[in-house]
N, C-alpha and C. Protein backbone atom coordinates (compact mmCIF):
# COMPACT_ATOMS: atom_id res chain seq x y z
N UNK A 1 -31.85 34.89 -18.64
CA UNK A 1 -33.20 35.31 -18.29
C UNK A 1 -34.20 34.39 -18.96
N UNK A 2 -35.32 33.78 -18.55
CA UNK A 2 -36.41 33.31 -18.66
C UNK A 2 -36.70 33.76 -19.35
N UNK A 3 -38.01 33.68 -20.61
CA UNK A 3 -38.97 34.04 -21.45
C UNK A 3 -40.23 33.75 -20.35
N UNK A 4 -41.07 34.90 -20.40
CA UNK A 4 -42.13 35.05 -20.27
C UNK A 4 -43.64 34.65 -20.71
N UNK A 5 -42.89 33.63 -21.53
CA UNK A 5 -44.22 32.87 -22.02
C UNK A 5 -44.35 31.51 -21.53
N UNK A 6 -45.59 30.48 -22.41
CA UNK A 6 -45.19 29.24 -22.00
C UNK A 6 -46.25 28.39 -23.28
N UNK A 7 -46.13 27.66 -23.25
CA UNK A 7 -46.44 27.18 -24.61
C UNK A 7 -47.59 25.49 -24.31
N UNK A 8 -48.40 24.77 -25.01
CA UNK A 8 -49.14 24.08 -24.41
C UNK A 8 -48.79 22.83 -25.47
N UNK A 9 -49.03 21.48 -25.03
CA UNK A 9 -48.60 20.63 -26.03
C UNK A 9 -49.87 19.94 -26.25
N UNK A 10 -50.09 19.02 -27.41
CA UNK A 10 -51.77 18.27 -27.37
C UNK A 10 -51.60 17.58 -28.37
N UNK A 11 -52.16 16.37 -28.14
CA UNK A 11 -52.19 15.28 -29.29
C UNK A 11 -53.01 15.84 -30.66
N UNK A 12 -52.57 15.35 -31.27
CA UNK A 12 -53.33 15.91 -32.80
C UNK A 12 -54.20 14.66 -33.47
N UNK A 13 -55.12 14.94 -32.59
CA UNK A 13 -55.67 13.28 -33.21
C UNK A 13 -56.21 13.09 -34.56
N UNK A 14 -56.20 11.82 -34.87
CA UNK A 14 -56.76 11.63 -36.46
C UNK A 14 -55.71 12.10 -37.48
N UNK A 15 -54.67 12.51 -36.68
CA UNK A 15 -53.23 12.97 -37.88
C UNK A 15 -52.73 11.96 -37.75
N UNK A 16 -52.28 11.69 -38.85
CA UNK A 16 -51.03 10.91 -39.21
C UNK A 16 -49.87 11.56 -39.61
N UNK A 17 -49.58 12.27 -40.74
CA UNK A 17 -49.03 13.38 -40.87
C UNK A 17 -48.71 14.89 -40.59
N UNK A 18 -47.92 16.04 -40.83
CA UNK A 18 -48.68 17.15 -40.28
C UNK A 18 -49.23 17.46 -42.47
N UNK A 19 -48.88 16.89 -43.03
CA UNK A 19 -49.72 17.05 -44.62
C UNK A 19 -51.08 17.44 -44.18
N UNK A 20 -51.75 16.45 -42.91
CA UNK A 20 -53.18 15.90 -42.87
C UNK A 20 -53.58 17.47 -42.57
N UNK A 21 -52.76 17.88 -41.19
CA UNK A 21 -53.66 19.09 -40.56
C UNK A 21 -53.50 20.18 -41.64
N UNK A 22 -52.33 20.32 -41.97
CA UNK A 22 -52.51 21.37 -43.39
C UNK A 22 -53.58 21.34 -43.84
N UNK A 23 -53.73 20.15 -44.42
CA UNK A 23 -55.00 20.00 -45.66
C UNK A 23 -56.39 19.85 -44.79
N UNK A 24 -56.34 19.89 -43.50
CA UNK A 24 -57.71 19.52 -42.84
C UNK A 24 -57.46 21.31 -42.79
N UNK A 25 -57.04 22.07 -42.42
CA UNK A 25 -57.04 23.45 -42.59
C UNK A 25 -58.05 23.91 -43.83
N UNK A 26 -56.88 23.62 -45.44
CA UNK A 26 -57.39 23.90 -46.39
C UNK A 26 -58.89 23.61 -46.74
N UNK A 27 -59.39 22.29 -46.11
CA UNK A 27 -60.86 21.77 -46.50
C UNK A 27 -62.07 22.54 -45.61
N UNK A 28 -61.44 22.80 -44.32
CA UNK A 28 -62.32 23.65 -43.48
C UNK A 28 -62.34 24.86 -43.29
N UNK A 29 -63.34 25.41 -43.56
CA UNK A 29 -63.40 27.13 -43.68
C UNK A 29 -63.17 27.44 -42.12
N UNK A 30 -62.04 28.77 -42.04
CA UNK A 30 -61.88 29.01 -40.24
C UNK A 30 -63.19 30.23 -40.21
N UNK A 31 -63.95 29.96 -39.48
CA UNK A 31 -65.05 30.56 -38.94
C UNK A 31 -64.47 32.33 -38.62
N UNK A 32 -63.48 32.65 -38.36
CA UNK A 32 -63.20 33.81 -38.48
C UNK A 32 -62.63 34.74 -39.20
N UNK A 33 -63.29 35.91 -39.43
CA UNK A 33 -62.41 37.06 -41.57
C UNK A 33 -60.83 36.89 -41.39
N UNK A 34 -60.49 37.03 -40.69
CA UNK A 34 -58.89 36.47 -40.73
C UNK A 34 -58.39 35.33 -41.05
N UNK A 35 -58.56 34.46 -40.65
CA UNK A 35 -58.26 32.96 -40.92
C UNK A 35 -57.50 32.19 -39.70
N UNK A 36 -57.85 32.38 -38.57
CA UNK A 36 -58.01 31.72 -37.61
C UNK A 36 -58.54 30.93 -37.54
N UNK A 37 -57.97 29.93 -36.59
CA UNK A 37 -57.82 28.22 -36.11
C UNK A 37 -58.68 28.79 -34.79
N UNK A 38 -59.65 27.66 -34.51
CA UNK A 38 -59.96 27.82 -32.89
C UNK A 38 -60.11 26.21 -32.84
N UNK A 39 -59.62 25.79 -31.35
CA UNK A 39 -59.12 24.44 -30.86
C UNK A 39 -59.73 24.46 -29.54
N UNK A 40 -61.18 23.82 -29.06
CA UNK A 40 -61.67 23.62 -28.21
C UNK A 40 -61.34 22.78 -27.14
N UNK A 41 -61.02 22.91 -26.21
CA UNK A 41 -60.97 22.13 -25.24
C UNK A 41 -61.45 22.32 -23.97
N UNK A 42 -61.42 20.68 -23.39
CA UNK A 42 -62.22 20.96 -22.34
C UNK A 42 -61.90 22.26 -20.83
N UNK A 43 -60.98 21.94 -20.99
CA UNK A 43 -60.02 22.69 -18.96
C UNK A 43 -59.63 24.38 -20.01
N UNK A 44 -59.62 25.08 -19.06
CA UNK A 44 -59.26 26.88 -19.06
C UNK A 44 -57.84 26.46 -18.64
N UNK A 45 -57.01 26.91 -19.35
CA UNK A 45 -55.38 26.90 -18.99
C UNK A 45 -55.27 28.11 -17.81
N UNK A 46 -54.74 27.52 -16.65
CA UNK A 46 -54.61 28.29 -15.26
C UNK A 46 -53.64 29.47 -15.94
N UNK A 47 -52.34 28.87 -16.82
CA UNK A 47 -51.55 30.31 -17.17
C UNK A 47 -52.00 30.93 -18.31
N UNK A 48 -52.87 31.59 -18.55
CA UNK A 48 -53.30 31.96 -19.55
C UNK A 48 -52.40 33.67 -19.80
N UNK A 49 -52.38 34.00 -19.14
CA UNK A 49 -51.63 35.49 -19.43
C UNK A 49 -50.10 35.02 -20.29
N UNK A 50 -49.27 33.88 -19.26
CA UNK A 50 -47.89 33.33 -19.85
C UNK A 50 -48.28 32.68 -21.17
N UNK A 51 -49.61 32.33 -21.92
CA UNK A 51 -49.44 31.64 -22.75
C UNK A 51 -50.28 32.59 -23.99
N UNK A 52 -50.55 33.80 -23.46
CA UNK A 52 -50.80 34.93 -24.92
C UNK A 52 -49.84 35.93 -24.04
N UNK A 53 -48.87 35.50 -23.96
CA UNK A 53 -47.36 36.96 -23.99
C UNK A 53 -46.44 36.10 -25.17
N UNK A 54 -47.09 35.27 -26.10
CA UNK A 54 -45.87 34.76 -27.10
C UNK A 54 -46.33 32.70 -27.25
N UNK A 55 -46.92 31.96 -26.37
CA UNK A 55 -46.86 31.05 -26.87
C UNK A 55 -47.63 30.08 -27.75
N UNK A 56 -47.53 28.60 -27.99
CA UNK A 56 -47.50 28.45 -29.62
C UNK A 56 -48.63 27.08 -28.39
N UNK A 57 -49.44 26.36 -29.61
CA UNK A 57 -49.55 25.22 -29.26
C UNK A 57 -48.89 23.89 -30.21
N UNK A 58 -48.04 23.12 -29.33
CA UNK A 58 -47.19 22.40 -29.81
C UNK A 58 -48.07 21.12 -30.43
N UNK A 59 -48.43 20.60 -31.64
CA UNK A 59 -48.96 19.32 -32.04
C UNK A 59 -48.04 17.91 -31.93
N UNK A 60 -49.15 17.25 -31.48
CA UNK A 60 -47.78 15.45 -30.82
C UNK A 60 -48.52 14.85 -32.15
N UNK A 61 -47.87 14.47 -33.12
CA UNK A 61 -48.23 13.71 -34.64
C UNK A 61 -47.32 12.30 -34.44
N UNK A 62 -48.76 11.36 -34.01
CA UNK A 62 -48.00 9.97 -34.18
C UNK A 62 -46.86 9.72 -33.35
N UNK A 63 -47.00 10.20 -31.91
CA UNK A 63 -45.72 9.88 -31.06
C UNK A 63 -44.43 11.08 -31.16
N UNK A 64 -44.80 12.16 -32.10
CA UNK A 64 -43.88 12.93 -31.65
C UNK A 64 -44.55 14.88 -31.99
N UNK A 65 -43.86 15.73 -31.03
CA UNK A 65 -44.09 16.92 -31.54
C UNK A 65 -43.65 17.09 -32.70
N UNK A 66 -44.39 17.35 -34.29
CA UNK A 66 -43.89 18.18 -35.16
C UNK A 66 -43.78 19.38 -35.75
N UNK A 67 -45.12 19.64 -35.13
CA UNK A 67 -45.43 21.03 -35.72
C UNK A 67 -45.83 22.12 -34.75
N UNK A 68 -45.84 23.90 -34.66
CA UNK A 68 -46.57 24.32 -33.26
C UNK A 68 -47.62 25.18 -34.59
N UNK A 69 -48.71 25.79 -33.32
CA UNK A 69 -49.05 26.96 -33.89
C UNK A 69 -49.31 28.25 -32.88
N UNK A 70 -49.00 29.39 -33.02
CA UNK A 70 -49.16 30.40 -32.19
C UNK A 70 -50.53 30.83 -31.59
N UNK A 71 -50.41 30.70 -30.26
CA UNK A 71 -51.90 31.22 -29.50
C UNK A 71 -52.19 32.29 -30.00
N UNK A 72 -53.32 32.92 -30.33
CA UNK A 72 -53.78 34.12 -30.39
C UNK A 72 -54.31 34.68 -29.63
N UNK A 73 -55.37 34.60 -29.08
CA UNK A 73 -56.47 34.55 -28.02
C UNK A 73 -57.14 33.11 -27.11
N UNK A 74 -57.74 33.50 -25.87
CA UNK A 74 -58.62 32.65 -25.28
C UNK A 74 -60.00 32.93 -25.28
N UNK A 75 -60.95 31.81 -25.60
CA UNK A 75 -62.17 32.28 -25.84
C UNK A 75 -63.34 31.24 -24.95
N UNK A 76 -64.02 32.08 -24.30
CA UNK A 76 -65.23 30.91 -23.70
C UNK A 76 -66.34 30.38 -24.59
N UNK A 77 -66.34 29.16 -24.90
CA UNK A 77 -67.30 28.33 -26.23
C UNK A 77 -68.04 27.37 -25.19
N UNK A 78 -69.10 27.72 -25.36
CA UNK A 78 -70.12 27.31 -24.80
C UNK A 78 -71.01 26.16 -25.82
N UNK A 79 -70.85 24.56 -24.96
CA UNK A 79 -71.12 23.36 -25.92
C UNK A 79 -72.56 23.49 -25.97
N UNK A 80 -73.12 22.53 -26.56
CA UNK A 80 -74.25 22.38 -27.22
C UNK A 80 -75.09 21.63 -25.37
N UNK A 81 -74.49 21.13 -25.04
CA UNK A 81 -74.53 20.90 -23.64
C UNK A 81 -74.72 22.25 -22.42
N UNK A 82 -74.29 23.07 -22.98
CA UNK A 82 -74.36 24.30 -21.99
C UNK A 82 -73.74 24.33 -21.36
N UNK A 83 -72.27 23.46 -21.01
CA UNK A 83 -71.20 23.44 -20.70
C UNK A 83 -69.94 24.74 -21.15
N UNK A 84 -69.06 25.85 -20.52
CA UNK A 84 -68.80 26.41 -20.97
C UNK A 84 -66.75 26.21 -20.87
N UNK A 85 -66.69 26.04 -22.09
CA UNK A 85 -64.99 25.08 -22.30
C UNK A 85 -64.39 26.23 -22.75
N UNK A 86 -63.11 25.85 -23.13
CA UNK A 86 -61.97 26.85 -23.34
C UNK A 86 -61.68 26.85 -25.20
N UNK A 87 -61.69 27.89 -25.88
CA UNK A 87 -61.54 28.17 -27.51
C UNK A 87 -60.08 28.88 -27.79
N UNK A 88 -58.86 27.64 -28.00
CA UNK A 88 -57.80 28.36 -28.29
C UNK A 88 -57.75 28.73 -29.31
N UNK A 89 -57.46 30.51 -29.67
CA UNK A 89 -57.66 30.46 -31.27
C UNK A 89 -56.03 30.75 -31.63
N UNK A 90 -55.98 29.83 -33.10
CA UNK A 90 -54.55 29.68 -32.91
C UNK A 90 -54.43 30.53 -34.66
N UNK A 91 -53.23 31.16 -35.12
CA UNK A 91 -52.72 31.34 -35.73
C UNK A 91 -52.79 30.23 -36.98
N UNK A 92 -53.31 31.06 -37.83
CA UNK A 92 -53.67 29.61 -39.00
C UNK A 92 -52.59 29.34 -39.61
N UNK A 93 -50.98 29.75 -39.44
CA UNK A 93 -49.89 29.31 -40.08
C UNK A 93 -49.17 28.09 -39.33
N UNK A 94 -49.10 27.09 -39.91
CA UNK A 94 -48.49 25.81 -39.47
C UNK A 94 -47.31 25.40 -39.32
N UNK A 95 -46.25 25.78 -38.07
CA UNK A 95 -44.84 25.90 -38.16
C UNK A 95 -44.30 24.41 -37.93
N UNK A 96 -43.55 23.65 -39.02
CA UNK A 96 -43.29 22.73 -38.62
C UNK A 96 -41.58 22.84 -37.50
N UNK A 97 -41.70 21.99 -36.47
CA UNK A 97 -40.74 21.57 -35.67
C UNK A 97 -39.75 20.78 -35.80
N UNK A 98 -38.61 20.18 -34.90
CA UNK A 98 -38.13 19.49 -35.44
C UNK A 98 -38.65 18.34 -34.34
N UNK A 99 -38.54 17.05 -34.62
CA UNK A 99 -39.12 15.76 -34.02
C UNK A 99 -38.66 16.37 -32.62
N UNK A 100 -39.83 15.53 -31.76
CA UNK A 100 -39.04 15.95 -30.40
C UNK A 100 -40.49 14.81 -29.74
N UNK A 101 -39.83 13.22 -29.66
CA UNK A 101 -40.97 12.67 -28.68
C UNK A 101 -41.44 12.81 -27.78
N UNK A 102 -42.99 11.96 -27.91
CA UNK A 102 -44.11 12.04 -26.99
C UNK A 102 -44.69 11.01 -26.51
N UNK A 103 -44.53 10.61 -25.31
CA UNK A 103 -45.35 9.14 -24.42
C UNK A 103 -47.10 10.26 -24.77
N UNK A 104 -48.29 9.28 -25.51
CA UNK A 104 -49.43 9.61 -25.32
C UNK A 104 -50.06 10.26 -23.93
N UNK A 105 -50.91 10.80 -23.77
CA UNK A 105 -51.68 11.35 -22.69
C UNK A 105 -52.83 12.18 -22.75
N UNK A 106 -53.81 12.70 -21.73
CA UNK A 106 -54.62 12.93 -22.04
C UNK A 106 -54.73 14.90 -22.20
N UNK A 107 -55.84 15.07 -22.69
CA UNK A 107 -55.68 16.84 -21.96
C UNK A 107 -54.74 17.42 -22.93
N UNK A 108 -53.97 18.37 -22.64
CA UNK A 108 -52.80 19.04 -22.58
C UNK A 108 -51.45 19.25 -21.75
N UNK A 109 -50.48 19.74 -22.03
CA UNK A 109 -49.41 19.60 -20.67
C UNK A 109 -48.82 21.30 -21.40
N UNK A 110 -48.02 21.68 -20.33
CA UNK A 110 -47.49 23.08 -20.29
C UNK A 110 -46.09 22.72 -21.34
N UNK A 111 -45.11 23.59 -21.52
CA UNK A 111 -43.88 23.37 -22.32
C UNK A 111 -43.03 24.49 -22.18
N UNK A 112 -42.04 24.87 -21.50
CA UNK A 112 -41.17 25.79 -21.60
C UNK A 112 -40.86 26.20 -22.87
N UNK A 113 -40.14 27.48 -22.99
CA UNK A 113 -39.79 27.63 -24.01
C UNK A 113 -38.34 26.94 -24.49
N UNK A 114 -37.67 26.74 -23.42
CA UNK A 114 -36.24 25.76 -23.47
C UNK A 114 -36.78 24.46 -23.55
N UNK A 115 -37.72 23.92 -23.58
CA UNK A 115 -38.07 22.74 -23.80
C UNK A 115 -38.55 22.18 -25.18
N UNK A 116 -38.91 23.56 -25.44
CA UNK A 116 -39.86 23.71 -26.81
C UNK A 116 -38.94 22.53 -27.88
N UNK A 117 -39.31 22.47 -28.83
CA UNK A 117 -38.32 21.63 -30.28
C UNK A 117 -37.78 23.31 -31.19
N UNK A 118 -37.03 23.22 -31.48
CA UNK A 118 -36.68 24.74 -32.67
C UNK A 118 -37.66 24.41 -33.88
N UNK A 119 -38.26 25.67 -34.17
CA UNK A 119 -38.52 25.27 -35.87
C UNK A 119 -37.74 24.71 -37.12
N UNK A 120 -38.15 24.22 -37.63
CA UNK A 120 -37.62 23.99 -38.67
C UNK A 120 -36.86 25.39 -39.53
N UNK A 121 -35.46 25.23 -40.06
CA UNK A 121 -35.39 25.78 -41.17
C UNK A 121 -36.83 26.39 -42.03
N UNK A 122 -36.72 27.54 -42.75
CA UNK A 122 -37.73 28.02 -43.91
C UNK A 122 -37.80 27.20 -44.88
N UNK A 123 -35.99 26.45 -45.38
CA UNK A 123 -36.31 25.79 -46.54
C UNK A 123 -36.65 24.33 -46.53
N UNK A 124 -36.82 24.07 -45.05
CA UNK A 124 -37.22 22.37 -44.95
C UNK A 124 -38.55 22.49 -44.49
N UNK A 125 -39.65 23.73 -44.45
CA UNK A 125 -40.99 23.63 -44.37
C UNK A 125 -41.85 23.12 -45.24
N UNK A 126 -41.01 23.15 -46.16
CA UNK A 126 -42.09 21.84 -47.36
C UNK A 126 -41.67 20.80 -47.89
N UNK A 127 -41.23 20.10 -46.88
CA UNK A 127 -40.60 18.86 -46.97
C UNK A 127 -41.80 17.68 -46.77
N UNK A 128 -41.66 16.92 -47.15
CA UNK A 128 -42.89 15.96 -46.67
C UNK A 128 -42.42 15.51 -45.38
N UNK A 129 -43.09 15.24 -44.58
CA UNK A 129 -42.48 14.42 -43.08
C UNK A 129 -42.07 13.48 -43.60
N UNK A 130 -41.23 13.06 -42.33
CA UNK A 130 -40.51 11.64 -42.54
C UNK A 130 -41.53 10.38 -41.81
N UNK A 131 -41.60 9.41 -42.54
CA UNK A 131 -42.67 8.58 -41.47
C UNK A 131 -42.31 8.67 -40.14
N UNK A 132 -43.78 8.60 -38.94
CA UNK A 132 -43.87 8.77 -38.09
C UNK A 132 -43.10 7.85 -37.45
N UNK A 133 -42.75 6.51 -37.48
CA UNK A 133 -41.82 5.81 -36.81
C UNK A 133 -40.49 6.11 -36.59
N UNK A 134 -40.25 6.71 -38.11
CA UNK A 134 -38.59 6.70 -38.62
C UNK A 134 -38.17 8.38 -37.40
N UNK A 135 -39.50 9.12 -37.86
CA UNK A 135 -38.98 10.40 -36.85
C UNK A 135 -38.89 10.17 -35.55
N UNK A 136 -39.81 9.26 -35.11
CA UNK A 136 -39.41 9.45 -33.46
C UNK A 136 -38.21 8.43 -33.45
N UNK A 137 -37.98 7.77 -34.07
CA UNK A 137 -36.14 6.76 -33.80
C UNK A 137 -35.30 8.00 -33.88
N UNK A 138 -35.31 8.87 -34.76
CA UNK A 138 -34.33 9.70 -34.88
C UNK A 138 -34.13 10.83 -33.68
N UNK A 139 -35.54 11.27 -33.38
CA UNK A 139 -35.71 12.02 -32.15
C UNK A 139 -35.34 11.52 -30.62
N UNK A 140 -35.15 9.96 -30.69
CA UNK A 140 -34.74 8.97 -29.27
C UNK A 140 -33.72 9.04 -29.48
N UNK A 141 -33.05 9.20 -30.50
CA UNK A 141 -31.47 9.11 -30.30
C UNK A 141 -30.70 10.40 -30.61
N UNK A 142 -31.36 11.78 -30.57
CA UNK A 142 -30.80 12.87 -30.27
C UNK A 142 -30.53 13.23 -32.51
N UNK A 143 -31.33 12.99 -32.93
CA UNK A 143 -30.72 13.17 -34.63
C UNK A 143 -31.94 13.51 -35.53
N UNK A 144 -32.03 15.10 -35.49
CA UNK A 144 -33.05 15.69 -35.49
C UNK A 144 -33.17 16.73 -36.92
């Protein structure tokens, strides 16, 4: 049987590491009493019901997925433009993945859940990444 969700993938720009987004977390206060992430973008995800019944947004760090974080909600954020875009608010816990490459692109793209990368082990979540080159060689040749 299928899972009922579906999960969204997106470049993580200005990362080099996933250290960076951690610590770009820690430096920026999340605008909401919980501690929620919200991640603006431009397009309204058409599956939005399949992607708050359970899914994550997957981060592409330097050519590969490493890390996800869980959708919470969808929110309409209205730019300074008066343009009205899409506010994913994501789960402020940072699950790292295991490598799983990425050809660049623009936007977002959808992700099965069989497609997804597995999380990491609990006890390899505070591992430092492996440089971004060395992980995606390992991820092209199936050694993860």
């Amino acid at each position: 049987m299928l899972a009922q969700y579906v999960n969204l993938v997106k470049l993580c720009v200005g990362v080099d590491r996933v250290e960076d987004l951690i610590e770009w977390h820690r430096s920026h206060p999340s605008p909401f009493p919980t501690g929620e992430r919200r991640h603006t973008t431009r397009m309204w995800p058409r599956r939005e019901s399949e992607l708050l019944n359970g899914g994550s947004l997957y981060w592409v760090v330097k050519g590969a997925i490493l890390c996800r974080q869980r959708i919470v909600q969808l929110d309409r954020v209205e730019g300074q433009d008066g343009i009205l875009r899409c506010g994913i608010i994501l789960d402020p816990k940072v699950i790292r993945t295991e490598a799983a490459p990425r050809r660049p692109f623009q936007g977002w793209r959808y992700l099965t859940p069989e497609d997804a990368p597995r999380d990491l082990r609990a006890s390899r979540e505070t591992e430092s990444s492996l440089p971004a080159a060395l992980s995606q060689a390992l991820a092209e040749i199936g050694v993860r």
